[in-house]
C-alpha atoms as a PDB file:
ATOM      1  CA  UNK A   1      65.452  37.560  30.277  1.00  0.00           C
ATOM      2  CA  UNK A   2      67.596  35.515  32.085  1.00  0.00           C
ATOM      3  CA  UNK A   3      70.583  35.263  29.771  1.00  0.00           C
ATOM      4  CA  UNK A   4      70.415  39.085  29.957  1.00  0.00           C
ATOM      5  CA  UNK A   5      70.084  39.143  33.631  1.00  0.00           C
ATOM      6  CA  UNK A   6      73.371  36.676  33.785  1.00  0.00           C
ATOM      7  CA  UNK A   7      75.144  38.959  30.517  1.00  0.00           C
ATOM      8  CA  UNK A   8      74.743  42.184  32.868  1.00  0.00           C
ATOM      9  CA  UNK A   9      75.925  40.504  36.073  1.00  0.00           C
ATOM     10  CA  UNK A  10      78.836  38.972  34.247  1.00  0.00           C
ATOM     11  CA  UNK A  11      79.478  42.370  32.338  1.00  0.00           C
ATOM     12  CA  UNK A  12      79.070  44.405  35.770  1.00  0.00           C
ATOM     13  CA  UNK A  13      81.665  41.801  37.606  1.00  0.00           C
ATOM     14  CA  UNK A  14      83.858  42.845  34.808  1.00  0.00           C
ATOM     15  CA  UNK A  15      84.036  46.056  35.333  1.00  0.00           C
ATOM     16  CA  UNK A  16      84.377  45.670  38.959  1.00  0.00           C
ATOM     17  CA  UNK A  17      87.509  44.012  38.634  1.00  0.00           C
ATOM     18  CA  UNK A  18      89.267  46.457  36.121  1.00  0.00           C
ATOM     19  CA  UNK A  19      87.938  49.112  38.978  1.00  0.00           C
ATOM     20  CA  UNK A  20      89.411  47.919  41.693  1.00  0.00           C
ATOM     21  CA  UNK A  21      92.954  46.506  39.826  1.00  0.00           C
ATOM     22  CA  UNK A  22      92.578  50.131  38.770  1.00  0.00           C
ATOM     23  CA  UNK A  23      92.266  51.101  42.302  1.00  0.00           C
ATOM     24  CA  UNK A  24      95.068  49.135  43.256  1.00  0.00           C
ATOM     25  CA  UNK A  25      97.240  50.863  40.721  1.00  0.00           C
ATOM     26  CA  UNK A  26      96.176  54.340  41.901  1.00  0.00           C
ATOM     27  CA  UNK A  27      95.966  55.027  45.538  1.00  0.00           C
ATOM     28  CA  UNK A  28      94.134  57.932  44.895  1.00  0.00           C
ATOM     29  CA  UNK A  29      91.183  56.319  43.180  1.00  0.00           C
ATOM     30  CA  UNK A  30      89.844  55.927  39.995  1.00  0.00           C
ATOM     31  CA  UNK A  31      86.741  57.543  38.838  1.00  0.00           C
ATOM     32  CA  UNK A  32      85.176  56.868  35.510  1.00  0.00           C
ATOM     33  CA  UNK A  33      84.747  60.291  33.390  1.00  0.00           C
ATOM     34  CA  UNK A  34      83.408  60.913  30.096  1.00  0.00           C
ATOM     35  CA  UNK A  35      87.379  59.865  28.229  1.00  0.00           C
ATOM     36  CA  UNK A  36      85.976  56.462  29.008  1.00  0.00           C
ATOM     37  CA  UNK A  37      82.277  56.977  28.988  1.00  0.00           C
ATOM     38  CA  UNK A  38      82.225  57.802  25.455  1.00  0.00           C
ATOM     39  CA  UNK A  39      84.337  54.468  24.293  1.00  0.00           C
ATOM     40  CA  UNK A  40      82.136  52.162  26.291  1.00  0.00           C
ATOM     41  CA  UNK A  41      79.621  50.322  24.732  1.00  0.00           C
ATOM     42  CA  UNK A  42      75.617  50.758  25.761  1.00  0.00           C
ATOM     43  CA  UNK A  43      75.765  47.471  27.763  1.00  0.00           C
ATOM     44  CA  UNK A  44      78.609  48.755  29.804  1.00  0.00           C
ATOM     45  CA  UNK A  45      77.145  52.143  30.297  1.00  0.00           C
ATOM     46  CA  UNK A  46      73.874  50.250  31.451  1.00  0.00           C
ATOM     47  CA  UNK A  47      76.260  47.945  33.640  1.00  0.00           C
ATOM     48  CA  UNK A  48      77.545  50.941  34.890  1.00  0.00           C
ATOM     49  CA  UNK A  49      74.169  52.662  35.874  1.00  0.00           C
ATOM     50  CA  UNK A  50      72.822  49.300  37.561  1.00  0.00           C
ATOM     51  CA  UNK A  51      75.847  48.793  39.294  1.00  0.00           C
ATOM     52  CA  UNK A  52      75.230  52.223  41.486  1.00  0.00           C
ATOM     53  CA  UNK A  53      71.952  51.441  41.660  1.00  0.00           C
ATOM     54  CA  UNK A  54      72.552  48.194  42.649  1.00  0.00           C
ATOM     55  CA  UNK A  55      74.987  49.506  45.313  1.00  0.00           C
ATOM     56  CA  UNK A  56      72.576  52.685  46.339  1.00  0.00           C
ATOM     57  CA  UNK A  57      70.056  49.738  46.844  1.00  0.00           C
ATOM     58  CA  UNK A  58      71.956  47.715  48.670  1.00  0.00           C
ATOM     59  CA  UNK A  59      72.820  50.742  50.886  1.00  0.00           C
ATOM     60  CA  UNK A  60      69.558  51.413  51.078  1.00  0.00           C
ATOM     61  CA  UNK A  61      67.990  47.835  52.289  1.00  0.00           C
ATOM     62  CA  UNK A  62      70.875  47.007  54.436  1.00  0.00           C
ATOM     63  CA  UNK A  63      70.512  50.056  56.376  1.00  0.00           C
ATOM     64  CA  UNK A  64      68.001  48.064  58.847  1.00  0.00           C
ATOM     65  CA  UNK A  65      66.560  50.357  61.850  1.00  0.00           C
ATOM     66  CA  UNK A  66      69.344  52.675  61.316  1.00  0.00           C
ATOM     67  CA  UNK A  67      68.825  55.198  58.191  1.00  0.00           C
ATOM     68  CA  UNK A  68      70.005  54.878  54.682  1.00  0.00           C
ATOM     69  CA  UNK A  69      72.516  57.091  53.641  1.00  0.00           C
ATOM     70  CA  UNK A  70      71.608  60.143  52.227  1.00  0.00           C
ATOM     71  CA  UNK A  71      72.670  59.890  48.567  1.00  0.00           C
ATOM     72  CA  UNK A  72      71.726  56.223  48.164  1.00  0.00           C
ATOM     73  CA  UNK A  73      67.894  56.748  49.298  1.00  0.00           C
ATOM     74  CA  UNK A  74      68.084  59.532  47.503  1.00  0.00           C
ATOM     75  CA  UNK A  75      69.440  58.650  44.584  1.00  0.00           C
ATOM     76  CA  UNK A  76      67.197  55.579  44.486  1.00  0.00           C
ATOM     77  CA  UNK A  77      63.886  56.768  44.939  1.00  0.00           C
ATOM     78  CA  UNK A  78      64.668  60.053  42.225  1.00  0.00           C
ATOM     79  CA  UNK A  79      65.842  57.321  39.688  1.00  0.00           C
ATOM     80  CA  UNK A  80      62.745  54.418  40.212  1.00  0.00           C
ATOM     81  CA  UNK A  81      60.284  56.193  37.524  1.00  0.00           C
ATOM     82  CA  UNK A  82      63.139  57.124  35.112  1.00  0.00           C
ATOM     83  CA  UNK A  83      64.388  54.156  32.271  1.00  0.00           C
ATOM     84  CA  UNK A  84      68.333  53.597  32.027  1.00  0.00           C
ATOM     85  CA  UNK A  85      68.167  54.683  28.999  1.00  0.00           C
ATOM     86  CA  UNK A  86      67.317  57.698  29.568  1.00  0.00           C
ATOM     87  CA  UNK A  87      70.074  58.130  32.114  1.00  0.00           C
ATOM     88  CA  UNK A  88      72.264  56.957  28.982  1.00  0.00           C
ATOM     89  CA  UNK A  89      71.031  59.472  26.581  1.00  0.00           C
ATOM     90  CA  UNK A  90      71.861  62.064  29.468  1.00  0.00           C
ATOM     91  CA  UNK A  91      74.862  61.450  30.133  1.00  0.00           C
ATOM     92  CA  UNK A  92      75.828  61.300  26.563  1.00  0.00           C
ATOM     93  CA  UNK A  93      74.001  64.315  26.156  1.00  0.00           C
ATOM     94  CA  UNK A  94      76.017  66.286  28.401  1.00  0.00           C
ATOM     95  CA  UNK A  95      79.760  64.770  27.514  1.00  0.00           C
ATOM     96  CA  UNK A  96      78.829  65.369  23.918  1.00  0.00           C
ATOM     97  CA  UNK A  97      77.719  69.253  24.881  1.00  0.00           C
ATOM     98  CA  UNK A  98      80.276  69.692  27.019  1.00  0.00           C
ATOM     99  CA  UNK A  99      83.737  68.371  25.346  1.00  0.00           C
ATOM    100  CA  UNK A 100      86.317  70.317  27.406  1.00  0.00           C
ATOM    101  CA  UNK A 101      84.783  68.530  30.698  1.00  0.00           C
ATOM    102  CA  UNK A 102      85.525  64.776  29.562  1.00  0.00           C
ATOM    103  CA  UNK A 103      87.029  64.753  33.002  1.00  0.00           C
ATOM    104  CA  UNK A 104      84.123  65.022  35.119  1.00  0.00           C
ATOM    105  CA  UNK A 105      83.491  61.993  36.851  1.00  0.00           C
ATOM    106  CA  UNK A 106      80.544  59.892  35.122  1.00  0.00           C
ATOM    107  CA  UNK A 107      78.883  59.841  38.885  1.00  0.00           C
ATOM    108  CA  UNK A 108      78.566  63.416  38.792  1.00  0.00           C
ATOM    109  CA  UNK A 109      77.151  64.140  35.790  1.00  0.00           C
ATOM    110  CA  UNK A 110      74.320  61.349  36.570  1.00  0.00           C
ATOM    111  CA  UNK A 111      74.046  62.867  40.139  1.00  0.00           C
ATOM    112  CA  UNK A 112      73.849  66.353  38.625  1.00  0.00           C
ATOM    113  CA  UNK A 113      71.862  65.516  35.322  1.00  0.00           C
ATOM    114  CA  UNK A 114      69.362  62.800  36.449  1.00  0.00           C
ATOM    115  CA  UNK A 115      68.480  63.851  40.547  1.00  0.00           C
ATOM    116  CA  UNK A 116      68.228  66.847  41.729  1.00  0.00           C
ATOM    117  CA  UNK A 117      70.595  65.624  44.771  1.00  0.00           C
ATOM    118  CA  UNK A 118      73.934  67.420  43.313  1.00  0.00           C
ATOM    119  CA  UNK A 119      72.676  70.024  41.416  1.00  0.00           C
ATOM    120  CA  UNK A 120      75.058  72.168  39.887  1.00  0.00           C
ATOM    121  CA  UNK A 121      75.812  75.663  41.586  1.00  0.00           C
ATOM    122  CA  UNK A 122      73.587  78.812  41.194  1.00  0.00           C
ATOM    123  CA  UNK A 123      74.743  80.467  38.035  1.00  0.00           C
ATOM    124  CA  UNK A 124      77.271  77.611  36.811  1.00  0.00           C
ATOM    125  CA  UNK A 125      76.060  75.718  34.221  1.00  0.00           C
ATOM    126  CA  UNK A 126      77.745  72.241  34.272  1.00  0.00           C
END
């Protein structure tokens, strides 16, 4: 448990640094969306969904006497009962539904598919 504990960190740090030298590169951000979702492998996609809920957490605890931001509390209590895996399968789900929209953000579709924080408009089915 801990080797996989260390292999997630390690994995997660990786991907932190491609983000931000990809950030760097682009001023106006970098967003993963489903044209690199679908080549990642499932321990980068579960990297990827511990990472913002590692971050949503950390948003959440370190927000002391003064309240947690909306979409981390939020997004952290809707996900605590629900496996990564199942995140996973939802995501892919909806990329491999959806091909023409392999350029909505990965955040979104979790946001939109997994909470019901960002749910999609009235009438538009994402």
């Amino acid at each position: 448990m801990k080797i996989r504990k260390t292999v997630c960190f390690s994995v997660l740090v990786i991907l932190l640094a491609v983000a931000t030298a990809a950030l760097a590169a682009d001023t106006k951000g970098f967003l993963w969306d489903g044209t690199h979702w679908k080549d990642m492998s499932t321990e980068l996609k579960v990297a990827y969904v511990k990472g913002i809920g590692n971050m949503a957490d950390f948003e959440t605890a370190a927000a002391g006497p003064n309240p947690a931001p909306c979409i981390s509390k939020g997004f952290v209590d809707e996900l605590k009962t629900k496996p990564i895996s199942q995140v996973i399968a939802e995501v892919d789900k909806f990329y491999k539904e959806n091909p023409t929209k392999l350029q909505t953000a990965v955040i979104a579709v979790i946001l939109q598919r997994c909470t019901q924080l960002c749910a999609p408009p009235a009438g538009k089915k994402s």
